[in-house]
Protein backbone atom coordinates (compact mmCIF):
# COMPACT_ATOMS: atom_id res chain seq x y z
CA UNK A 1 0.00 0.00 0.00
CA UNK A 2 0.91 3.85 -0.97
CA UNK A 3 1.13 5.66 2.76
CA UNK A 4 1.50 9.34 3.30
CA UNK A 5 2.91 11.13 5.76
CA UNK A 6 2.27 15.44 5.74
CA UNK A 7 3.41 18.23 7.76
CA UNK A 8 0.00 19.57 10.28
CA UNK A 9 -1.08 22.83 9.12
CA UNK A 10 -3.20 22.82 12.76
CA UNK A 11 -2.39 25.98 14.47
CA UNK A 12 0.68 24.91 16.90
CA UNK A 13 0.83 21.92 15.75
CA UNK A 14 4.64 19.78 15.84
CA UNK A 15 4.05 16.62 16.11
CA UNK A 16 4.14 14.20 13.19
CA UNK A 17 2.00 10.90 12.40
CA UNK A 18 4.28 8.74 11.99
CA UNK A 19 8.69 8.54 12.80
CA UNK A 20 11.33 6.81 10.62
CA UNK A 21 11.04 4.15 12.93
CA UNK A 22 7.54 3.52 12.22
CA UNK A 23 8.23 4.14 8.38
CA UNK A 24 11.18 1.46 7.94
CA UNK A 25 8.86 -1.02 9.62
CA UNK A 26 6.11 -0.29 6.82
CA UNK A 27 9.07 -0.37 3.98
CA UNK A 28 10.65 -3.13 4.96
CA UNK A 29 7.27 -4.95 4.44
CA UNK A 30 7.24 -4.09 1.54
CA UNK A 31 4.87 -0.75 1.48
CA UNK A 32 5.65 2.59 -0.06
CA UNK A 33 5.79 5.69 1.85
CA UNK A 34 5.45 9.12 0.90
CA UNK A 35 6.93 11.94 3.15
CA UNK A 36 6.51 15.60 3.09
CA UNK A 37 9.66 16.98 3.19
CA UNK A 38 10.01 18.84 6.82
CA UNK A 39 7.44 17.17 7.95
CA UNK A 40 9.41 15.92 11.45
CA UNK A 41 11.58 19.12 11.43
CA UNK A 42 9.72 20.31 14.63
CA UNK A 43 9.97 16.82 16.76
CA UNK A 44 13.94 16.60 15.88
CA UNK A 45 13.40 14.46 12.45
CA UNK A 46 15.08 15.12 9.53
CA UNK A 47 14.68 14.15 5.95
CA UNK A 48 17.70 12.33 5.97
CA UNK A 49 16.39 10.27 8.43
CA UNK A 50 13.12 9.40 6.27
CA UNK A 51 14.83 8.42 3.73
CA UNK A 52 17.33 5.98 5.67
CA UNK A 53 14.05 4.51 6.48
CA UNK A 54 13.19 3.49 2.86
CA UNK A 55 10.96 6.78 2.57
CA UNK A 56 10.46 8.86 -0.62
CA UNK A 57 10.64 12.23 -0.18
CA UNK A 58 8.43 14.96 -1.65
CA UNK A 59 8.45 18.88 -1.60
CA UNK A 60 4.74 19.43 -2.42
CA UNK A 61 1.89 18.24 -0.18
CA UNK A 62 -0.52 17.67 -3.19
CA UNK A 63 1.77 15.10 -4.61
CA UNK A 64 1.65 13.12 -1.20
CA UNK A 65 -2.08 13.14 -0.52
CA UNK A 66 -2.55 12.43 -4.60
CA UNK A 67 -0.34 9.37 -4.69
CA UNK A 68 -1.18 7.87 -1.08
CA UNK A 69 -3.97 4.89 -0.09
CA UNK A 70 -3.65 5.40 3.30
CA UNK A 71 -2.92 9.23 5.04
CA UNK A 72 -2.07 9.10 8.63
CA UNK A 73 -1.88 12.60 10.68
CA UNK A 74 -2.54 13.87 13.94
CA UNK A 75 -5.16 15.87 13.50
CA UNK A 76 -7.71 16.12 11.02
CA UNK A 77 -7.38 17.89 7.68
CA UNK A 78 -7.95 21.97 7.89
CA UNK A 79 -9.86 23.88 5.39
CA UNK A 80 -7.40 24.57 2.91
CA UNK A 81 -6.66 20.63 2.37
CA UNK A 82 -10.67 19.29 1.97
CA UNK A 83 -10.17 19.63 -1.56
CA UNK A 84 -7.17 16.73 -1.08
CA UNK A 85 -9.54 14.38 -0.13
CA UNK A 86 -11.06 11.71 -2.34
CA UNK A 87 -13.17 8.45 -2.76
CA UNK A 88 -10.54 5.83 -2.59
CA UNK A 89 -8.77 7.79 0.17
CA UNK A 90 -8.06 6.20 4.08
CA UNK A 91 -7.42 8.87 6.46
CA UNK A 92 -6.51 7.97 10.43
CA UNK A 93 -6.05 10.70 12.56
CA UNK A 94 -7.22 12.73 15.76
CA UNK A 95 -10.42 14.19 14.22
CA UNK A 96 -12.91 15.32 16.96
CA UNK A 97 -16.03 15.67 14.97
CA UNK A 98 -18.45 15.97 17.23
CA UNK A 99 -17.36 19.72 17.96
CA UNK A 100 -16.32 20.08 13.97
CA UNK A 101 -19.01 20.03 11.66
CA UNK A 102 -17.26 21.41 8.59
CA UNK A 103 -14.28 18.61 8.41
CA UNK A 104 -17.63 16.45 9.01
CA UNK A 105 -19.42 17.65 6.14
CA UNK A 106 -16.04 17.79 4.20
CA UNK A 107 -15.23 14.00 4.86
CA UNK A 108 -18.84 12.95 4.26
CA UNK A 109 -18.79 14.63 0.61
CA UNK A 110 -15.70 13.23 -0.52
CA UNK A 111 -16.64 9.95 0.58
CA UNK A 112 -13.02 8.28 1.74
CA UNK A 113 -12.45 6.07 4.71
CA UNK A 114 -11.85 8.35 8.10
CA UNK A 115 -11.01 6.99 11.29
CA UNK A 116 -10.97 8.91 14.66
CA UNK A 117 -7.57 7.64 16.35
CA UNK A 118 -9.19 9.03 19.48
CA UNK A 119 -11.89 6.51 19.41
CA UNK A 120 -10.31 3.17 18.11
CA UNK A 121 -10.11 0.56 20.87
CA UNK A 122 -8.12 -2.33 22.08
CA UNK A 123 -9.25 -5.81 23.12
CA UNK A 124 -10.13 -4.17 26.88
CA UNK A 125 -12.06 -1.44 25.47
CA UNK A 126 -9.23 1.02 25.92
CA UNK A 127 -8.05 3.81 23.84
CA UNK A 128 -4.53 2.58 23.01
CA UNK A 129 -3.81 5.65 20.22
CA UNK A 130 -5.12 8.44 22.18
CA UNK A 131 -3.91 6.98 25.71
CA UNK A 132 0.11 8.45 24.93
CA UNK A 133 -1.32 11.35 24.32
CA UNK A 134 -3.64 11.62 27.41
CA UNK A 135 -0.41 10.24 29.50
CA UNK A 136 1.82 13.16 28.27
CA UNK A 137 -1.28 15.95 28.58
CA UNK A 138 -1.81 14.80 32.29
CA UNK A 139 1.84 14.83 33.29
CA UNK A 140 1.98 18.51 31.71
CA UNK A 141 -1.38 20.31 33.01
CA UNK A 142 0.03 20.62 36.91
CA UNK A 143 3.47 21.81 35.47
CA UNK A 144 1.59 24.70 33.50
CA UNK A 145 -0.85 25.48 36.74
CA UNK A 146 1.61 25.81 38.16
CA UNK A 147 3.62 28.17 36.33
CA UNK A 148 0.49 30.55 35.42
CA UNK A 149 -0.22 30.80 39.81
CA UNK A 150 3.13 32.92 39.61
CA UNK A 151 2.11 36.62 39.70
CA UNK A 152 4.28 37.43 37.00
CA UNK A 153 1.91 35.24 35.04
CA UNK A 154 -0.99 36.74 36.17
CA UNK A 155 -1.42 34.35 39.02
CA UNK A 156 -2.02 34.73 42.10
CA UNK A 157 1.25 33.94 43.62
CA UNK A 158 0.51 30.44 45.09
CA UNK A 159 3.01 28.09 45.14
CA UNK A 160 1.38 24.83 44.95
CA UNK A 161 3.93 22.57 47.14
CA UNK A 162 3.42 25.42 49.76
CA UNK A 163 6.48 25.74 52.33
CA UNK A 164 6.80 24.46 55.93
CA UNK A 165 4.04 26.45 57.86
CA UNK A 166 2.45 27.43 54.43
CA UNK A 167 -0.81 25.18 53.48
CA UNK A 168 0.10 24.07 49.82
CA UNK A 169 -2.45 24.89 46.77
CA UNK A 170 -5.22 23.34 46.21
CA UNK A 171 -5.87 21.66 42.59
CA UNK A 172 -9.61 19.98 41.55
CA UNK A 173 -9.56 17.48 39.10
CA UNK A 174 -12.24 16.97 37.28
CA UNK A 175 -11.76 13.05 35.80
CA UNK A 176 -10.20 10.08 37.09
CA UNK A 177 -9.34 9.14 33.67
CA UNK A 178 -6.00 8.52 32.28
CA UNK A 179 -5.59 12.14 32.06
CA UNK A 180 -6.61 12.78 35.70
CA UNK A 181 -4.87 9.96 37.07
CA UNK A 182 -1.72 11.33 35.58
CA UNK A 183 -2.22 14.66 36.60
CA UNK A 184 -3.15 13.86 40.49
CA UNK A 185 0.23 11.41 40.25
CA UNK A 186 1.83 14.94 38.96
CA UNK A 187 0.27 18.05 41.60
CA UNK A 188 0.61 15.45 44.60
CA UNK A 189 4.72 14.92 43.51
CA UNK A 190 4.65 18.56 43.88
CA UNK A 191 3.00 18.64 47.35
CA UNK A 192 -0.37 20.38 46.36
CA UNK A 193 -3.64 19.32 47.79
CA UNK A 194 -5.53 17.41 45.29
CA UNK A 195 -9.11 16.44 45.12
CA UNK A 196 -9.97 14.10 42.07
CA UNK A 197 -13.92 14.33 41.12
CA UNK A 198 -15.08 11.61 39.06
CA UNK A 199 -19.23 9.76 39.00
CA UNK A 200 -17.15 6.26 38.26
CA UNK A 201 -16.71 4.68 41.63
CA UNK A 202 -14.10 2.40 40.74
CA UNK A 203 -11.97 4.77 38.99
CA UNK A 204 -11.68 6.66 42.55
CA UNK A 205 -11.03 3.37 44.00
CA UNK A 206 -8.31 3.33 41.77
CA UNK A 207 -6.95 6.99 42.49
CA UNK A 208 -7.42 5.85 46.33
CA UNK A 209 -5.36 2.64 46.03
CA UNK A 210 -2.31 4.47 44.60
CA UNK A 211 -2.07 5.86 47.67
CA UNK A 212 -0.79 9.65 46.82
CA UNK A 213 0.05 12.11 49.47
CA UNK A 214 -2.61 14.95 49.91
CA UNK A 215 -4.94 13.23 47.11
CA UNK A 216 -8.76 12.73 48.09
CA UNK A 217 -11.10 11.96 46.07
CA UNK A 218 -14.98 13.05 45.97
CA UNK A 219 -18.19 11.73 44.21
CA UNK A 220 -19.13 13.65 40.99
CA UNK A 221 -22.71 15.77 41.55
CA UNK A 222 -23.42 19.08 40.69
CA UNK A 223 -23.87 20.00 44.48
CA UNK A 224 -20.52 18.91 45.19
CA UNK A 225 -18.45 20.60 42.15
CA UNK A 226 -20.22 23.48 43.16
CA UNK A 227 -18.69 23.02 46.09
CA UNK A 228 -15.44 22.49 45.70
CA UNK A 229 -14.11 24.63 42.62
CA UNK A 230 -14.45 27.97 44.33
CA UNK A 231 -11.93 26.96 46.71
CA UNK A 232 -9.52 25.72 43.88
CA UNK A 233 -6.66 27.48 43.26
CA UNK A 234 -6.18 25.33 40.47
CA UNK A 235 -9.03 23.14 38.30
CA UNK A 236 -8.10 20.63 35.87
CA UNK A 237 -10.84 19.48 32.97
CA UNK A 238 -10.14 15.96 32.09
CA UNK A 239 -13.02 14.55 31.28
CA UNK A 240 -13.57 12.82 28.01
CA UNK A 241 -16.76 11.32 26.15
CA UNK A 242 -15.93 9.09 23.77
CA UNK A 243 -17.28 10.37 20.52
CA UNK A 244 -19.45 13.22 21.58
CA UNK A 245 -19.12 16.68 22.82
CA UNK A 246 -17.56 17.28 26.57
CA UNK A 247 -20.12 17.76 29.21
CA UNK A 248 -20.00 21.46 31.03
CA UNK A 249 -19.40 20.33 34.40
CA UNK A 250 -18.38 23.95 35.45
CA UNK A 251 -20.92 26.87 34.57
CA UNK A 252 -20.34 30.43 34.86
CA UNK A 253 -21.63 31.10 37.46
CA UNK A 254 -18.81 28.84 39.68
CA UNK A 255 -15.97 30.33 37.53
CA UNK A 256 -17.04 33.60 39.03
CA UNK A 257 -16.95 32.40 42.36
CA UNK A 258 -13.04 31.10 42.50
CA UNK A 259 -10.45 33.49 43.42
CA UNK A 260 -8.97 36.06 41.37
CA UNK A 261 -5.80 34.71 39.88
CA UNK A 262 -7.15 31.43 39.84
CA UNK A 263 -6.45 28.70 36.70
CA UNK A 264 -8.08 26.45 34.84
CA UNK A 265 -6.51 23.71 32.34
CA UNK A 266 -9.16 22.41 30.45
CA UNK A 267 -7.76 19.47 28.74
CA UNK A 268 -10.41 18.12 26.74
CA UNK A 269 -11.28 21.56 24.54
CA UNK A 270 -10.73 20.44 21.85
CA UNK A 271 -14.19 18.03 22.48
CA UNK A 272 -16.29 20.89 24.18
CA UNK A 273 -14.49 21.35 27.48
CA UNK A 274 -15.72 20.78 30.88
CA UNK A 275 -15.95 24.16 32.08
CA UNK A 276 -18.38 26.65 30.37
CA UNK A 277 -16.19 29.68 30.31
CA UNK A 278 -13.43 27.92 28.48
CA UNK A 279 -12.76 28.23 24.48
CA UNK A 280 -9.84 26.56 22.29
CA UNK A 281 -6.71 28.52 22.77
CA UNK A 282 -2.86 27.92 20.89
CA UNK A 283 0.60 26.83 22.25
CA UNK A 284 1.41 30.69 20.47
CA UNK A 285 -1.58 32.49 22.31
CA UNK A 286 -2.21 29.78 25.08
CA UNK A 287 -4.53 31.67 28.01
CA UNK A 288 -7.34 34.52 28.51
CA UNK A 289 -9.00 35.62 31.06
CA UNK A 290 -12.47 35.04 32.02
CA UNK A 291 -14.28 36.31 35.35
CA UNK A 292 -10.40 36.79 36.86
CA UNK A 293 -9.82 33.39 36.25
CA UNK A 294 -7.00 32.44 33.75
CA UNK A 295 -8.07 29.78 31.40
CA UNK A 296 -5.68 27.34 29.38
CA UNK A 297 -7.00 25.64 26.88
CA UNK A 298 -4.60 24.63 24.66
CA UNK A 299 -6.64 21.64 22.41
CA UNK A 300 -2.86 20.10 21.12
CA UNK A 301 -1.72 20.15 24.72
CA UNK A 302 0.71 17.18 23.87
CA UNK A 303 2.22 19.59 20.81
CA UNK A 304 4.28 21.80 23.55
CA UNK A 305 6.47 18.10 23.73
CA UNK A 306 7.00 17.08 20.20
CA UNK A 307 10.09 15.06 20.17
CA UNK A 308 8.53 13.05 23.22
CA UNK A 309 4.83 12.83 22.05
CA UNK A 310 5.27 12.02 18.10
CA UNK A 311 7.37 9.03 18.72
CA UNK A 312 4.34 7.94 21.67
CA UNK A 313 1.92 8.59 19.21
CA UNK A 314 3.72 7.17 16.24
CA UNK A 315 4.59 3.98 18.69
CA UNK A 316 0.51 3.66 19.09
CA UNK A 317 -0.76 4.30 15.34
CA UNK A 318 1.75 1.84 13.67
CA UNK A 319 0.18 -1.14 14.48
CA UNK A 320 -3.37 -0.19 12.93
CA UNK A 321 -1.35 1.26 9.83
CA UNK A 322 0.13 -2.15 9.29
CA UNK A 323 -2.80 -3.66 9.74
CA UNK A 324 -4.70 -1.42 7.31
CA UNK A 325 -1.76 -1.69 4.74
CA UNK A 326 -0.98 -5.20 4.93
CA UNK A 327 -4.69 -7.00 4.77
CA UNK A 328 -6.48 -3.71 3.14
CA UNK A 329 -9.60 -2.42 4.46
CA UNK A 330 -12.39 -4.60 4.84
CA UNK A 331 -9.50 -7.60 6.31
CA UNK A 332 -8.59 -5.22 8.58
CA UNK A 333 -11.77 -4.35 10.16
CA UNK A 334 -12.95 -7.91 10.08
CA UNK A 335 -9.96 -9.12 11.95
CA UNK A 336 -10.42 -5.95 14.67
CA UNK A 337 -13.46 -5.10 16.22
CA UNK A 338 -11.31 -2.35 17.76
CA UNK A 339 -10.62 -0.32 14.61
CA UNK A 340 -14.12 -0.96 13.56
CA UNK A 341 -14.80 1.59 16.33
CA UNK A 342 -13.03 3.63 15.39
CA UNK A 343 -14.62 4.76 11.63
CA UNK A 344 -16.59 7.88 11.51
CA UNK A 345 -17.05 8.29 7.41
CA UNK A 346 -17.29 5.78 5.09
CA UNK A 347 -18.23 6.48 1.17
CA UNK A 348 -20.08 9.34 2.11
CA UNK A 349 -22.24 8.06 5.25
CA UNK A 350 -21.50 8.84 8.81
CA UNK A 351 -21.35 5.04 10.60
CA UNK A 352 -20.49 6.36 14.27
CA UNK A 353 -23.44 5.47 15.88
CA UNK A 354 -22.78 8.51 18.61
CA UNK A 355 -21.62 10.88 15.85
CA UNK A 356 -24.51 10.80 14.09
CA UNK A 357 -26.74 11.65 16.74
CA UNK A 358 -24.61 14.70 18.01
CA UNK A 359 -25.09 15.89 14.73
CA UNK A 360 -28.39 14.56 13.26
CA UNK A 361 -27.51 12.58 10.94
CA UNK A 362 -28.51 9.22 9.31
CA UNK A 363 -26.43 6.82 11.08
CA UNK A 364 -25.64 3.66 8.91
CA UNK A 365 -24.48 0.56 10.42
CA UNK A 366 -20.47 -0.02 9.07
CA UNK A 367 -21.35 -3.80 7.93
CA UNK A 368 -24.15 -1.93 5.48
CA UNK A 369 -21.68 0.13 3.78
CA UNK A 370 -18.68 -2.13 3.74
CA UNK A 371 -18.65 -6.57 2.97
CA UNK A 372 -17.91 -7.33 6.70
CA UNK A 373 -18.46 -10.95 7.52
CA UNK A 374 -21.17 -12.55 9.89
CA UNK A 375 -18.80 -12.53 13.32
CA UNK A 376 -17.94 -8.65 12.19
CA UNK A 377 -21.74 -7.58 12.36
């Protein structure tokens, strides 16, 4: 199979689909891949590099997304590339369409294959592409509360390990997730007080049994948020819904009531956010401010870390490239019930069951638009 790899055009964005790691794996099996030239520059690859992998190397994006199968990216294609897209075209990237009805429309009227990496699942039922990426976001977020509490940041001077005699911070998570796991591990290594929020009982169990200094946890209701984020110096949004738009666990109204130089790091933005007040932001302009409260809200939080995340992310896509390249299509998604969950857009109808209804569409059922065999359906 013909694979292409292009540079993001996403505002901020560094990473890169796939490494020459990944690539010499795919050309060694005999596929061809195509690489836009600079197209690792920003994570610390170089062409050279590519093509040491077995890679072909190409100056012009067209020319990649023309002569490909199979495109893999990080995020889904902007504006100015819908017109690359095409019948007999697979694209696998991080394409949050439930908040982005245009690159919907865009993907339904060309009709290719698109797969949301966020939402393609292992044999557990995890999210093996996006977890990396969740790892790396919820190792980052207390780092960049904690820098933005500073008052030269606009913060309101808190240092969130506190000093002896000093209470420490306080940071609410909002998730027990992958993300908020991470991120309590994170803020209680730093000696803040952490309270973790989450309606799963088991994932608190969880937070509970790694047994992290100053870490509580707390029952999610709307009573008890209410309660507990005005006395935050520091909220983290981590909560994701797979395939549909972010709840607002946070309204207005409780933004207004936390302190003035307050944060919040809403992680999930880029799928709603769970805090009304917040709206996308970029690594180049990453905060605003909103009722007193800085907000970051960064949607490519794992971007600020190229050289780490691309080869986590590249580490986590290969094996559903190779799958894809090596049996084709309709193989792959009868040997994986995990990738099958994780197509969106298929010859021009939307067959994510959950996608469909967040945007009311006619939802088709995958094994009526593709031959998928009996133990597929």
């Amino acid at each position: 199979m013909r694979i292409g790899v292009v540079r993001e055009l996403s505002p901020g964005e560094s990473r890169v689909a796939l490494t020459p790691h990944a690539v010499h794996e795919l050309t060694r099996a005999g596929h061809r891949v195509l690489v836009e030239a600079g197209a690792g520059a920003q994570s610390a690859l170089t062409n050279e590099g590519y093509e040491e992998a077995g890679a072909r190397l190409v100056p012009d994006p067209e020319i990649v997304w023309r002569d490909s199968e199979l495109i893999a990216k990080v995020y889904g294609p902007v504006p100015s590339e819908y017109g690359y897209l095409r019948e007999d075209l697979i694209l696998i990237a991080f394409l949050s369409l439930s908040v982005n009805h245009q690159l919907l429309e865009a993907l339904l009227a060309s009709r290719c294959a698109a797969f949301s990496a966020e939402t393609v699942q292992d044999q557990r039922g995890a999210l093996p592409i996006l977890k990396p990426m969740s790892e790396i976001a919820g190792s980052l977020v207390p780092q960049i509360g904690a820098h933005y509490l500073k008052r030269p940041d606009g913060g309101r001077g808190i240092l969130l390990g506190g000093v002896v005699g000093v209470r420490p911070g306080r940071v609410v998570i909002l998730g027990a997730g992958i993300v908020g796991a991470r991120a309590a591990r994170m803020a209680s290594g730093l000696g803040a007080e952490v309270v973790v929020v989450d309606r799963d009982i088991d994932r608190l169990r969880n937070i509970e049994e790694m047994r992290l200094g100053g870490v509580t946890t707390l029952a999610a209701s709307r009573m008890g948020i209410r309660e507990v984020v005005p006395r935050a110096d520091l909220l983290i949004g981590a909560i994701l819904v797979v395939s549909s738009r972010t709840p607002h666990l946070v309204d207005r109204k409780t933004v207004e009531e936390m302190k003035a130089g307050s944060v919040v790091v809403d992680v999930d933005v880029d799928q709603g956010g769970s805090v009304e007040t917040s709206r996308p932001t970029t690594l180049a302009e990453p905060t605003f401010v909103e009722a007193g409260v800085t907000h970051y809200c960064v949607k490519n939080l794992p971007a600020a870390v190229p050289v780490t995340a691309t080869r986590a992310l590249s580490n986590a896509l290969l094996p559903y490239v190779q799958k894809i390249a090596g049996r084709g299509l309709v193989d792959a998604l009868n040997a994986d019930a995990g990738l099958r969950r994780g197509a969106a857009v298929v010859e021009g109808r939307t067959v994510d069951a959950s996608l469909a209804r967040e945007h009311a569409k006619d939802y088709h059922l995958l094994q009526s638009v593709l031959p998928l065999h009996q133990e597929a359906r």
